[in-house]
PDB file of N, CA and C in Angstrom:
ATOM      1  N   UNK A   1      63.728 161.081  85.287  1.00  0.00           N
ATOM      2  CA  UNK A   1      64.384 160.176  84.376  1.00  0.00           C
ATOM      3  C   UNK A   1      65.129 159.079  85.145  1.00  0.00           C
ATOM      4  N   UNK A   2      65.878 159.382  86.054  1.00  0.00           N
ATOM      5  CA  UNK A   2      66.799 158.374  87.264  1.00  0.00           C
ATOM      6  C   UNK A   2      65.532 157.292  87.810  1.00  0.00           C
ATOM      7  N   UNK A   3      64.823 157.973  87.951  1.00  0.00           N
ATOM      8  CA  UNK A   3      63.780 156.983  88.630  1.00  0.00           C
ATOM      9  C   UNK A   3      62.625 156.116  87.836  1.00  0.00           C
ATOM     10  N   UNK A   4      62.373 156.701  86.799  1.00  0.00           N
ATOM     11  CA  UNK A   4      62.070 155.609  85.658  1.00  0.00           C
ATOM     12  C   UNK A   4      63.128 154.495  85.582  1.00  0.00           C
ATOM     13  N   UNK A   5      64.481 155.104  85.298  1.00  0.00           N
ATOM     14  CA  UNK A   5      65.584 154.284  84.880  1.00  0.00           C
ATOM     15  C   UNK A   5      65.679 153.053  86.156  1.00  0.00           C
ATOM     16  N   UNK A   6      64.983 153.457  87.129  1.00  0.00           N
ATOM     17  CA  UNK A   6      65.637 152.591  88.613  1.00  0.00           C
ATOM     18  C   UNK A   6      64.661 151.697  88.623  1.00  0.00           C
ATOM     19  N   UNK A   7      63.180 151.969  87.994  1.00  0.00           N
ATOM     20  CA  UNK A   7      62.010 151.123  88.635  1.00  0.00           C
ATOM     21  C   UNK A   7      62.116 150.244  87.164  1.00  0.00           C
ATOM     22  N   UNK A   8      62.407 150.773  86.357  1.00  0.00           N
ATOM     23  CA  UNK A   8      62.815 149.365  84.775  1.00  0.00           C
ATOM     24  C   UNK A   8      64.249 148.367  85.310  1.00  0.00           C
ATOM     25  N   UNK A   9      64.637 149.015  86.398  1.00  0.00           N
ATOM     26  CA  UNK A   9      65.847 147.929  86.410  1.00  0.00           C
ATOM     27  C   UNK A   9      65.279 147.123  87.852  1.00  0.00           C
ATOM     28  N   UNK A  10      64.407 147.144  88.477  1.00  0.00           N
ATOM     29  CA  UNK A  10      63.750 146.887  89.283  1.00  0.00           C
ATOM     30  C   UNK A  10      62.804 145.825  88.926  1.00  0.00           C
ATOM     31  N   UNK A  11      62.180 146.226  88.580  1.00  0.00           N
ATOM     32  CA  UNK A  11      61.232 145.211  87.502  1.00  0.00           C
ATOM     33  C   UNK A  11      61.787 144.536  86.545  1.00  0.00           C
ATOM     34  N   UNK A  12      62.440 144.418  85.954  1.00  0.00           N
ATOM     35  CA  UNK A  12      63.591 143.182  85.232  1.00  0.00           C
ATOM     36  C   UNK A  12      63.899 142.579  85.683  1.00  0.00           C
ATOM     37  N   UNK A  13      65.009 142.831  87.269  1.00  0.00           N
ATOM     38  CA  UNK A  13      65.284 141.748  88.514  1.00  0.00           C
ATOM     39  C   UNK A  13      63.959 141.245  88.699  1.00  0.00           C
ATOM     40  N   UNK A  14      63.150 142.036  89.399  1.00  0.00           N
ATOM     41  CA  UNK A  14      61.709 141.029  89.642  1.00  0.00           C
ATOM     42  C   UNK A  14      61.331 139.951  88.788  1.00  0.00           C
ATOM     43  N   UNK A  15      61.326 140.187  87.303  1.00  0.00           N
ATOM     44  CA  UNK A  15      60.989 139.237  86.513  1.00  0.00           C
ATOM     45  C   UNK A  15      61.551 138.217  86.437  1.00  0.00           C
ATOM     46  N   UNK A  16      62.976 138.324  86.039  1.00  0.00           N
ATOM     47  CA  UNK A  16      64.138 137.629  85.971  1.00  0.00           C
ATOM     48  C   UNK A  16      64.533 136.689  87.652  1.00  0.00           C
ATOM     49  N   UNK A  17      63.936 137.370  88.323  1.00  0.00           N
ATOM     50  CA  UNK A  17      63.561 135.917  89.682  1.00  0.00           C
ATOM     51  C   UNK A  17      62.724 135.421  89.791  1.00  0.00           C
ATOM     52  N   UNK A  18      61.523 136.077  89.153  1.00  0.00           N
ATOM     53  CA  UNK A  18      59.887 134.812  89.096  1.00  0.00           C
ATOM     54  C   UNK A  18      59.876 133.806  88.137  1.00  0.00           C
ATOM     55  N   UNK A  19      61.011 134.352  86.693  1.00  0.00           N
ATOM     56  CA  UNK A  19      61.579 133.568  85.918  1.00  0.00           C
ATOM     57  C   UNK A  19      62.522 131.837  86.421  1.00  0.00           C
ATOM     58  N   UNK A  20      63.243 132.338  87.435  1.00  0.00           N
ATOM     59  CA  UNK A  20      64.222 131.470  87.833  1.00  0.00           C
ATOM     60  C   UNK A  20      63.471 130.632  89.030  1.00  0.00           C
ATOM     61  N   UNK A  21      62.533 130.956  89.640  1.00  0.00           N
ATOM     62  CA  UNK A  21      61.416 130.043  90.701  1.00  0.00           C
ATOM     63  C   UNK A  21      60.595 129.278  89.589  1.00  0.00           C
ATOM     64  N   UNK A  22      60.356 129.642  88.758  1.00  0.00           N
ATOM     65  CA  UNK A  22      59.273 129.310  87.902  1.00  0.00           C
ATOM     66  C   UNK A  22      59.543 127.855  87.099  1.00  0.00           C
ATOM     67  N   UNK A  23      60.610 128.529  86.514  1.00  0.00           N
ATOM     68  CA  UNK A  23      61.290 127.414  85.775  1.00  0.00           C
ATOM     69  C   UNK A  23      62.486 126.317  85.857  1.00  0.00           C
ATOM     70  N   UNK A  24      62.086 126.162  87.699  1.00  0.00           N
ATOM     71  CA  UNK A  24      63.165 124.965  88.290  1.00  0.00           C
ATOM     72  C   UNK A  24      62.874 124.252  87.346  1.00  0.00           C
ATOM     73  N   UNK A  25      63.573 123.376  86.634  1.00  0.00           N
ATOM     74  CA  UNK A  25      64.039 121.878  86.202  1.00  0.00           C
ATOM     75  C   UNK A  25      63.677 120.672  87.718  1.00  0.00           C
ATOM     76  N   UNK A  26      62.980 119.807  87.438  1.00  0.00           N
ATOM     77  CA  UNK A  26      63.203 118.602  88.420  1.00  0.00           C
ATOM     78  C   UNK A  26      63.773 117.704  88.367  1.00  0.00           C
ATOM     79  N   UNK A  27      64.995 117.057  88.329  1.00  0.00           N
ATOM     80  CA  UNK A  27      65.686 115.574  88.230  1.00  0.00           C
ATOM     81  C   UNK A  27      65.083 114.465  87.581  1.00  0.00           C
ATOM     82  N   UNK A  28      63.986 114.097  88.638  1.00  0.00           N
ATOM     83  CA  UNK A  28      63.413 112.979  88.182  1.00  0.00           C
ATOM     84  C   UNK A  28      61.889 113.412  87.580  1.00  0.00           C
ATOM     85  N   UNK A  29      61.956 113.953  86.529  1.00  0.00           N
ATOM     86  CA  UNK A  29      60.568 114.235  86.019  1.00  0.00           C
ATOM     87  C   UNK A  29      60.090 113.225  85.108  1.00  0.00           C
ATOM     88  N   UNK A  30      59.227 112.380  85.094  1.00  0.00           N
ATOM     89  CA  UNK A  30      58.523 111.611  84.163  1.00  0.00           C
ATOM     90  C   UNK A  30      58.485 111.232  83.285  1.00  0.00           C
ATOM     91  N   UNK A  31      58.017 112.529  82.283  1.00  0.00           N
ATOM     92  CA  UNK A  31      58.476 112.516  80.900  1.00  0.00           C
ATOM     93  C   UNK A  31      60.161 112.086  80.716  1.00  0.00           C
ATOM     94  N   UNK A  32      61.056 112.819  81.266  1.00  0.00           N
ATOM     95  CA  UNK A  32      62.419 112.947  81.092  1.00  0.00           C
ATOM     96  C   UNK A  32      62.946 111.225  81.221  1.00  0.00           C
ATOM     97  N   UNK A  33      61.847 110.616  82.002  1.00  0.00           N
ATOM     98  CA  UNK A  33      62.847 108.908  82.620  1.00  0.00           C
ATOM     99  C   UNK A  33      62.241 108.219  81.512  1.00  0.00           C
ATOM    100  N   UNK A  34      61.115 108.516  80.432  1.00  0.00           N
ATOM    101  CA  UNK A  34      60.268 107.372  80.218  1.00  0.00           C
ATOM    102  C   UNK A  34      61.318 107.221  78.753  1.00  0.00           C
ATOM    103  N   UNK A  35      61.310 106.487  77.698  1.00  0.00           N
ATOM    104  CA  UNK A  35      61.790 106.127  76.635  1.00  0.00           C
ATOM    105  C   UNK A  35      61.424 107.185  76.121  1.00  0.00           C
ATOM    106  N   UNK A  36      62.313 107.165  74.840  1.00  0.00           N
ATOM    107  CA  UNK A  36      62.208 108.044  73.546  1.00  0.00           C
ATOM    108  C   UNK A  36      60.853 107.295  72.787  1.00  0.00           C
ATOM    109  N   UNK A  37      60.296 107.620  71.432  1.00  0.00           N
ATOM    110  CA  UNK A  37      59.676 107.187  70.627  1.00  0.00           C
ATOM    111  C   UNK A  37      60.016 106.101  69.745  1.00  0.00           C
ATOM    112  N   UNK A  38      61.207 106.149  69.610  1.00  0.00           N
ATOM    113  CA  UNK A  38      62.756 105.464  68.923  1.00  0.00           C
ATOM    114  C   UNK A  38      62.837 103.927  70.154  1.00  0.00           C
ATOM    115  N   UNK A  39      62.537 104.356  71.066  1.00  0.00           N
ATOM    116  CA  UNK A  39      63.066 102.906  72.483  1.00  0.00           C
ATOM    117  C   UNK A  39      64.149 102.895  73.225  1.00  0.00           C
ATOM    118  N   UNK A  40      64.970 104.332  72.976  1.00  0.00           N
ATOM    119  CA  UNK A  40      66.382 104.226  73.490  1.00  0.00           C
ATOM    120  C   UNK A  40      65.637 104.916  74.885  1.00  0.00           C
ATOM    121  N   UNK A  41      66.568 104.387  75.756  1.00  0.00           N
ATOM    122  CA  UNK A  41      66.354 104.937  77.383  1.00  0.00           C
ATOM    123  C   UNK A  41      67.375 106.176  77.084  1.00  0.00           C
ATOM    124  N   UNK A  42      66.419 107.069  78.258  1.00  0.00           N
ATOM    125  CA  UNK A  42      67.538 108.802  77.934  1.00  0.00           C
ATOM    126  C   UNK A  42      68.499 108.281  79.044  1.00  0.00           C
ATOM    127  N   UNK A  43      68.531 107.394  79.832  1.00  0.00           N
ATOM    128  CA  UNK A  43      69.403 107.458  80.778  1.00  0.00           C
ATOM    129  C   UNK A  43      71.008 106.803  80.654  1.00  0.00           C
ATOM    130  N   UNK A  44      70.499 106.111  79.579  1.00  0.00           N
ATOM    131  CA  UNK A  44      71.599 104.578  79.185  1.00  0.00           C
ATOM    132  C   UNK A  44      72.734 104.758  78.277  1.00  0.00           C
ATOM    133  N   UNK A  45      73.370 104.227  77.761  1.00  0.00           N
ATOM    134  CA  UNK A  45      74.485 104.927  76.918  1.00  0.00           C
ATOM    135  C   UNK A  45      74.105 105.566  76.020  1.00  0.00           C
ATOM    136  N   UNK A  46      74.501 106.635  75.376  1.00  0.00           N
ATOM    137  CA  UNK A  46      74.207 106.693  74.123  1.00  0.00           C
ATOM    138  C   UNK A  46      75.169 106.568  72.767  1.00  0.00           C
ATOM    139  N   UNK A  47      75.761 105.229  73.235  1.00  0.00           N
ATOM    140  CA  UNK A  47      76.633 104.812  72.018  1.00  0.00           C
ATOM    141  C   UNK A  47      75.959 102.972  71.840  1.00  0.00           C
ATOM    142  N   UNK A  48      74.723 102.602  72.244  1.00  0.00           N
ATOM    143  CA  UNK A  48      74.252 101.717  71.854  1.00  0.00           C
ATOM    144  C   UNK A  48      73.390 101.666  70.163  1.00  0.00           C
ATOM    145  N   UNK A  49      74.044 100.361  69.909  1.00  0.00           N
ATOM    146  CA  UNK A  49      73.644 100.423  68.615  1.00  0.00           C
ATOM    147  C   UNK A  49      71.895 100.280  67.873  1.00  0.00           C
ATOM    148  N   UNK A  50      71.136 101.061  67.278  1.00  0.00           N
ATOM    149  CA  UNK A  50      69.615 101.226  67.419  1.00  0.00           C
ATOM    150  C   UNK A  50      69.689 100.139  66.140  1.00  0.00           C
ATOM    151  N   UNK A  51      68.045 100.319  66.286  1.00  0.00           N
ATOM    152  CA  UNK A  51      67.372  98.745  65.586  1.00  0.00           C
ATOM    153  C   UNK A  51      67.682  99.128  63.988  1.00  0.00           C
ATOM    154  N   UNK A  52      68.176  98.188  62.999  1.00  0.00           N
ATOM    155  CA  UNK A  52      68.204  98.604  61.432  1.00  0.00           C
ATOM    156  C   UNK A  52      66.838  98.953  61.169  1.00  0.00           C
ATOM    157  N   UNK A  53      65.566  98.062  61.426  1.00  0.00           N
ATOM    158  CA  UNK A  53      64.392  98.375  61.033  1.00  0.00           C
ATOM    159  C   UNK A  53      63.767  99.897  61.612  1.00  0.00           C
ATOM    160  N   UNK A  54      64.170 100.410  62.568  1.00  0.00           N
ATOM    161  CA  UNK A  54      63.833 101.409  62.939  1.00  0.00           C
ATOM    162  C   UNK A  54      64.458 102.730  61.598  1.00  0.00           C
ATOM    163  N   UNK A  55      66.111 102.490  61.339  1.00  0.00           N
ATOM    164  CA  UNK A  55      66.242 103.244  60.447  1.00  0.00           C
ATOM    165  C   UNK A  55      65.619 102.844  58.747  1.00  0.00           C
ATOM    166  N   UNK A  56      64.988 101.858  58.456  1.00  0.00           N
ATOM    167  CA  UNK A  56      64.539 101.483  57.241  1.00  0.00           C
ATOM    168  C   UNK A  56      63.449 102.519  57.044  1.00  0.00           C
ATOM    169  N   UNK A  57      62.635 102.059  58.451  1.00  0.00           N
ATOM    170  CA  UNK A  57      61.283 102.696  58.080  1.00  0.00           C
ATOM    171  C   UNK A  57      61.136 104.037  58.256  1.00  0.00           C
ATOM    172  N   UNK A  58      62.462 104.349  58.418  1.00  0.00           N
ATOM    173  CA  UNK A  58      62.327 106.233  58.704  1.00  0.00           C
ATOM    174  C   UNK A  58      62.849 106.861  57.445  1.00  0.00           C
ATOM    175  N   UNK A  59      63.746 105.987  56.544  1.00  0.00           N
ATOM    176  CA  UNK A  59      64.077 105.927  55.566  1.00  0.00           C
ATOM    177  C   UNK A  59      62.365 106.148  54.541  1.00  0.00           C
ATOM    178  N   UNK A  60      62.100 105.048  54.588  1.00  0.00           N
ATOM    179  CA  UNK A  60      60.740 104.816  53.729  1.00  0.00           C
ATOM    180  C   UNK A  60      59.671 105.682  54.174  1.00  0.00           C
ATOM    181  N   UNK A  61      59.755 105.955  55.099  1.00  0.00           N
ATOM    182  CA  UNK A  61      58.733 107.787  54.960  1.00  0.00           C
ATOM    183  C   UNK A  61      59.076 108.878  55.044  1.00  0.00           C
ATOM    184  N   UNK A  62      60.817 109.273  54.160  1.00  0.00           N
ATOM    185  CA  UNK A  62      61.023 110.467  54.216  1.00  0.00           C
ATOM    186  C   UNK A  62      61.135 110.134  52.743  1.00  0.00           C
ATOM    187  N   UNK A  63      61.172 109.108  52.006  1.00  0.00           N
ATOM    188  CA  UNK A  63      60.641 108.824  50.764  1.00  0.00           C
ATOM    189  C   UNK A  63      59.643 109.266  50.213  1.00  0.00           C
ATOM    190  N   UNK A  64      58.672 108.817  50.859  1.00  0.00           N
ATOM    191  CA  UNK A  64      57.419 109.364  50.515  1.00  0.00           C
ATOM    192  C   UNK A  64      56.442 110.452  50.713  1.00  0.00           C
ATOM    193  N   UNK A  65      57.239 110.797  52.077  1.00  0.00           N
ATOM    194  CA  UNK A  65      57.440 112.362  52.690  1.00  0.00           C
ATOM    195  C   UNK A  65      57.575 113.245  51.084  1.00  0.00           C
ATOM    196  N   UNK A  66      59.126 113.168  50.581  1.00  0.00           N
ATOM    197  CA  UNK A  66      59.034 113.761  49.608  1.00  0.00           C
ATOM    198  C   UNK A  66      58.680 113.803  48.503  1.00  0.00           C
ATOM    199  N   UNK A  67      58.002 112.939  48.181  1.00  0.00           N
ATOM    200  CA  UNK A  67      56.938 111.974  47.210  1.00  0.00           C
ATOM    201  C   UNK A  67      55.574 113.049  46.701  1.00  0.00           C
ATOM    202  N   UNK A  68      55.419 113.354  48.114  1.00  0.00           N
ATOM    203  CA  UNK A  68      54.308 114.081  48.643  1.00  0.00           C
ATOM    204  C   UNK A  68      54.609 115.456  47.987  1.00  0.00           C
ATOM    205  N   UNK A  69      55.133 116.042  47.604  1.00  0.00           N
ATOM    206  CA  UNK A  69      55.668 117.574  47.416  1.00  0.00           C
ATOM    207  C   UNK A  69      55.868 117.153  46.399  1.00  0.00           C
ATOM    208  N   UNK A  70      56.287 116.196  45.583  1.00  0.00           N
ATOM    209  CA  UNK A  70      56.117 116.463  44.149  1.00  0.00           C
ATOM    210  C   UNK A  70      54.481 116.183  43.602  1.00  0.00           C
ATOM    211  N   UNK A  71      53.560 115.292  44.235  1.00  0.00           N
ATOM    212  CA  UNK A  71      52.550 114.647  43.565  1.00  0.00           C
ATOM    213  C   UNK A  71      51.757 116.128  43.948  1.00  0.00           C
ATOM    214  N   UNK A  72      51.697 116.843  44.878  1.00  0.00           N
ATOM    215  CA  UNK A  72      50.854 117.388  45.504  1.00  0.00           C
ATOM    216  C   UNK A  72      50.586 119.116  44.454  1.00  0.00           C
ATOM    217  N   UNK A  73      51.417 119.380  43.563  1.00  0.00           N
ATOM    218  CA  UNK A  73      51.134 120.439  42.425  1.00  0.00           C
ATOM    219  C   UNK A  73      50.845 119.646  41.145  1.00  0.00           C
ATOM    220  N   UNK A  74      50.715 118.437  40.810  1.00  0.00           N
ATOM    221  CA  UNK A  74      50.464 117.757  39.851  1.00  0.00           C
ATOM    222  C   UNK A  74      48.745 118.188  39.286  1.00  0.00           C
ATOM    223  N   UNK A  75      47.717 118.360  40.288  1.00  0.00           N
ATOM    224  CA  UNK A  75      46.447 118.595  39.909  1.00  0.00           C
ATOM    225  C   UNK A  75      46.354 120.047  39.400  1.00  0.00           C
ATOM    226  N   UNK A  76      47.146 121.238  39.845  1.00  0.00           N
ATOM    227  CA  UNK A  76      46.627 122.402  39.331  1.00  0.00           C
ATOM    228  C   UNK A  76      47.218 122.478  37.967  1.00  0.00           C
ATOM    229  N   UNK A  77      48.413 121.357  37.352  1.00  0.00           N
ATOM    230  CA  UNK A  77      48.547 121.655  36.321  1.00  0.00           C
ATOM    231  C   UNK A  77      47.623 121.070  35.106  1.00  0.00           C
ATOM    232  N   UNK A  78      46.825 120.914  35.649  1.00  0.00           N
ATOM    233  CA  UNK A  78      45.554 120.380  34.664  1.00  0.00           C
ATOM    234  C   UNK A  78      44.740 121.114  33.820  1.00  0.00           C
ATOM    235  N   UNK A  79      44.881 122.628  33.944  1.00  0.00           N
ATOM    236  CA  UNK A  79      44.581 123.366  33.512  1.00  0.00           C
ATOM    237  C   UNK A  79      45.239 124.019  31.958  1.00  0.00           C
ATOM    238  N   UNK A  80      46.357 123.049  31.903  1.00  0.00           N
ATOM    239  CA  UNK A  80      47.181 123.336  30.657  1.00  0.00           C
ATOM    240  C   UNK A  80      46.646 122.602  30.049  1.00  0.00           C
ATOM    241  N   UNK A  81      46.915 123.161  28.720  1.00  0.00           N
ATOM    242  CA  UNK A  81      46.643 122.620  27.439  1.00  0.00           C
ATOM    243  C   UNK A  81      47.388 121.260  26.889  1.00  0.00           C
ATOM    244  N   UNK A  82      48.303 120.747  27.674  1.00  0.00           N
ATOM    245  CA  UNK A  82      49.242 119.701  27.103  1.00  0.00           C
ATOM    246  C   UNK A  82      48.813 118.470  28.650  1.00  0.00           C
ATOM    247  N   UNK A  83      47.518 118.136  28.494  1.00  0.00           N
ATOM    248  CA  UNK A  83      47.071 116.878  29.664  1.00  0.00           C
ATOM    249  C   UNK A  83      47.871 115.771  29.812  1.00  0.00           C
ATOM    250  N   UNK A  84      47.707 115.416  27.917  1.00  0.00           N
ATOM    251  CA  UNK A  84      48.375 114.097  28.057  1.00  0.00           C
ATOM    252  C   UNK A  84      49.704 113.426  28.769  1.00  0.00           C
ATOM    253  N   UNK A  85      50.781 114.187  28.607  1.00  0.00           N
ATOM    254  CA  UNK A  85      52.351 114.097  28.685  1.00  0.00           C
ATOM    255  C   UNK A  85      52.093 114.150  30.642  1.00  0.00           C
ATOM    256  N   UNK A  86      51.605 115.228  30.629  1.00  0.00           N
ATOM    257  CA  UNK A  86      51.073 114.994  32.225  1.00  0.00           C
ATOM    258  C   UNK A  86      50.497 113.788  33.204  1.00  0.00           C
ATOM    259  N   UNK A  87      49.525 113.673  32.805  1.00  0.00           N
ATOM    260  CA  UNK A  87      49.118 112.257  32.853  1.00  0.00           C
ATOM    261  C   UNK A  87      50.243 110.913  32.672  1.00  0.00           C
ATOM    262  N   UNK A  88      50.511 110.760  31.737  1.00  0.00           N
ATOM    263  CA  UNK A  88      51.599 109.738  31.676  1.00  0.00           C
ATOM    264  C   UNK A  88      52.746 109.858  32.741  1.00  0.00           C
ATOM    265  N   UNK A  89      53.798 111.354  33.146  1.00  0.00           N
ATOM    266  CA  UNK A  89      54.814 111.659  34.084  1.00  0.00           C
ATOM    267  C   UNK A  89      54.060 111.272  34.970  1.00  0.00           C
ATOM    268  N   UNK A  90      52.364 111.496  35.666  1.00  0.00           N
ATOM    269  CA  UNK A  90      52.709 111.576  37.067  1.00  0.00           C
ATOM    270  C   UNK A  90      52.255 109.989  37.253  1.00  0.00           C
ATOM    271  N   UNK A  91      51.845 109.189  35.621  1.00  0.00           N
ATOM    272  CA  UNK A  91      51.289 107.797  36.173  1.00  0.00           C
ATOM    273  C   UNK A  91      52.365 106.526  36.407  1.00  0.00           C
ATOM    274  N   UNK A  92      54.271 107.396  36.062  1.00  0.00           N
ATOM    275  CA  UNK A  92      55.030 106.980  35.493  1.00  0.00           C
ATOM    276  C   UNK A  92      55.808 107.152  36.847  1.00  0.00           C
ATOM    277  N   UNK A  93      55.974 108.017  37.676  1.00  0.00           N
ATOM    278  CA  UNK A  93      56.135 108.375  38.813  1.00  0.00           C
ATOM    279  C   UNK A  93      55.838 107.731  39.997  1.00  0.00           C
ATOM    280  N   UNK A  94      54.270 108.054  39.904  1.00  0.00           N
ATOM    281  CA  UNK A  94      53.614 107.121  41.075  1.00  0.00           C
ATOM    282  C   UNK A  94      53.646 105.350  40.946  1.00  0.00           C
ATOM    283  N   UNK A  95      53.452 104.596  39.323  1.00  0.00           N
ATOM    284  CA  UNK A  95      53.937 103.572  39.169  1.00  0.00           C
ATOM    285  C   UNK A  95      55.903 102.862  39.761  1.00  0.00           C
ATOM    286  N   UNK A  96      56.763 104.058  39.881  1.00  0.00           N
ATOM    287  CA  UNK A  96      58.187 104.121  40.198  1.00  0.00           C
ATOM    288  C   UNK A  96      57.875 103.565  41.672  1.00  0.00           C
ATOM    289  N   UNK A  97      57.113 104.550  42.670  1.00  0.00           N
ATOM    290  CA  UNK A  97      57.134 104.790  43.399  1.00  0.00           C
ATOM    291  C   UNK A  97      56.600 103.552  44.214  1.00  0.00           C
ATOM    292  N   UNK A  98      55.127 102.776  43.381  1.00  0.00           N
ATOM    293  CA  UNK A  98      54.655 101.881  43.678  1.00  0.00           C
ATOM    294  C   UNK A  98      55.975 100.668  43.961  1.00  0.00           C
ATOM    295  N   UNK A  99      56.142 100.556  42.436  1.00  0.00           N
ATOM    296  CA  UNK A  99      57.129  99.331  42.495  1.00  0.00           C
ATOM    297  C   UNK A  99      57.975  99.197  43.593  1.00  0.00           C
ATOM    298  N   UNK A 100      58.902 100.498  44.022  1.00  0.00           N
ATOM    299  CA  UNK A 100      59.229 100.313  45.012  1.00  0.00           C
ATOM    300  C   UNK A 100      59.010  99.730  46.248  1.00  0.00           C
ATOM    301  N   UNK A 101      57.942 100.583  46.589  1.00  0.00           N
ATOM    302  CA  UNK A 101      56.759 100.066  47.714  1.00  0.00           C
ATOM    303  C   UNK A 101      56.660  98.372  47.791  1.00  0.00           C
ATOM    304  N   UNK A 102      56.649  97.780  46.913  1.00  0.00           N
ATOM    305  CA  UNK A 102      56.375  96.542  46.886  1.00  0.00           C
ATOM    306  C   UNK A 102      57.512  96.003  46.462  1.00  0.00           C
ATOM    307  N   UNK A 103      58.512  96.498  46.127  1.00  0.00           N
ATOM    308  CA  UNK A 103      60.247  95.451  46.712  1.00  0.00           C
ATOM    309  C   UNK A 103      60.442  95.421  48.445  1.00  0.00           C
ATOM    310  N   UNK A 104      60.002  96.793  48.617  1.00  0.00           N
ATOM    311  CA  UNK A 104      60.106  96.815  50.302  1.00  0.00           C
ATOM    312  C   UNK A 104      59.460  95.887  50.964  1.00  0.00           C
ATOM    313  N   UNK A 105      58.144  95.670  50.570  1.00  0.00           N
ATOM    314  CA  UNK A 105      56.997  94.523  51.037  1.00  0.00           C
ATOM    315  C   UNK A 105      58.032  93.270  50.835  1.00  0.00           C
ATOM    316  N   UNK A 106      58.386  93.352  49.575  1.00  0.00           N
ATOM    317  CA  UNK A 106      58.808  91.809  49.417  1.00  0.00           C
ATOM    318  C   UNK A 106      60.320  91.095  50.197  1.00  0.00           C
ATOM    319  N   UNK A 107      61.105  92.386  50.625  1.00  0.00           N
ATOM    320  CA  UNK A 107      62.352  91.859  51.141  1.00  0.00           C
ATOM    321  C   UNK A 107      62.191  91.991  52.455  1.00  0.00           C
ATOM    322  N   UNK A 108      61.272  92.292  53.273  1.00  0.00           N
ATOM    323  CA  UNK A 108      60.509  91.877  54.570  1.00  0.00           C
ATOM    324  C   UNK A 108      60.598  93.088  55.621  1.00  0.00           C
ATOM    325  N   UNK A 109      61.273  94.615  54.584  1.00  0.00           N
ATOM    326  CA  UNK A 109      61.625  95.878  55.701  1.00  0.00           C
ATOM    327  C   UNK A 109      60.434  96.989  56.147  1.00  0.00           C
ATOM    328  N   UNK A 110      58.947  96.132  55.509  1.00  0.00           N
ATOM    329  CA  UNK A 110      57.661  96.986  56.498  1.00  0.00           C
ATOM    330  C   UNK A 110      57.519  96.232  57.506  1.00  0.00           C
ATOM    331  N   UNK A 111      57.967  94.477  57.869  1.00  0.00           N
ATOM    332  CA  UNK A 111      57.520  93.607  58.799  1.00  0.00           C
ATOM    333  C   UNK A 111      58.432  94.189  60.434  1.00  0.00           C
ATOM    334  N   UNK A 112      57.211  93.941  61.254  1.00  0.00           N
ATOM    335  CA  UNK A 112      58.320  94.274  62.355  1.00  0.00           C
ATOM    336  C   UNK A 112      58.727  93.105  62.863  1.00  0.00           C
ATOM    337  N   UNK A 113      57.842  91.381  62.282  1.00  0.00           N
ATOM    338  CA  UNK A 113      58.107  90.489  63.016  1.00  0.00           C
ATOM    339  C   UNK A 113      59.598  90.221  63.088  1.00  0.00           C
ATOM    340  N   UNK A 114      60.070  89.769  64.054  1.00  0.00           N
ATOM    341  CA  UNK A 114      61.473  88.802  63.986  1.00  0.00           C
ATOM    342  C   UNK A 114      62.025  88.133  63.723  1.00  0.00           C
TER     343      UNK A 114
END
């Protein structure tokens, strides 16, 4: 039993140091220097102020992100007996949704120009 107990605590250290060789961190690794997806440098302040259009358009696809989860059970309820009222909510919905879409177009927050 002592010596089971000695070669499991043996082999844990072992692991727990191939663990710690294994998984040096490097300073200057690549990925880590290059920009975010966003454009902020990881290296630079991070109390610089980010682009409005960047938050618009993250805005406008968590919109439609959740857009998505309502339209997306709309077809199995087709199977009910009451089509019509259906039809109209989801053409009443997605028309909401449109309009929107196209105030955004029109006040210039899909453009990335400058």
């Amino acid at each position: 039993m002592i010596i089971l107990t000695i070669s499991m605590m043996i082999l844990s250290i072992i692991l727990i140091l191939i663990n710690l060789a294994v998984s040096k961190k490097t300073v200057f690794d690549r990925e880590k220097m290059s920009p975010f997806e966003c454009g902020f440098d990881p290296k630079a302040s991070a109390r610089l102020p980010f682009s409005l259009r960047f938050y618009l358009i993250a805005i406008i696809f968590l919109i439609f992100d959740v857009e998505i989860t309502l339209i997306l059970p709309m077809p199995l309820l087709t199977h009910t007996n009451k089509k019509k009222p259906l039809m109209v909510m989801s053409s009443f919905f997605i028309l909401i949704l449109l309009l929107g879409l196209f105030h955004e177009w029109k006040e210039g927050a899909l453009s990335w120009d400058l």
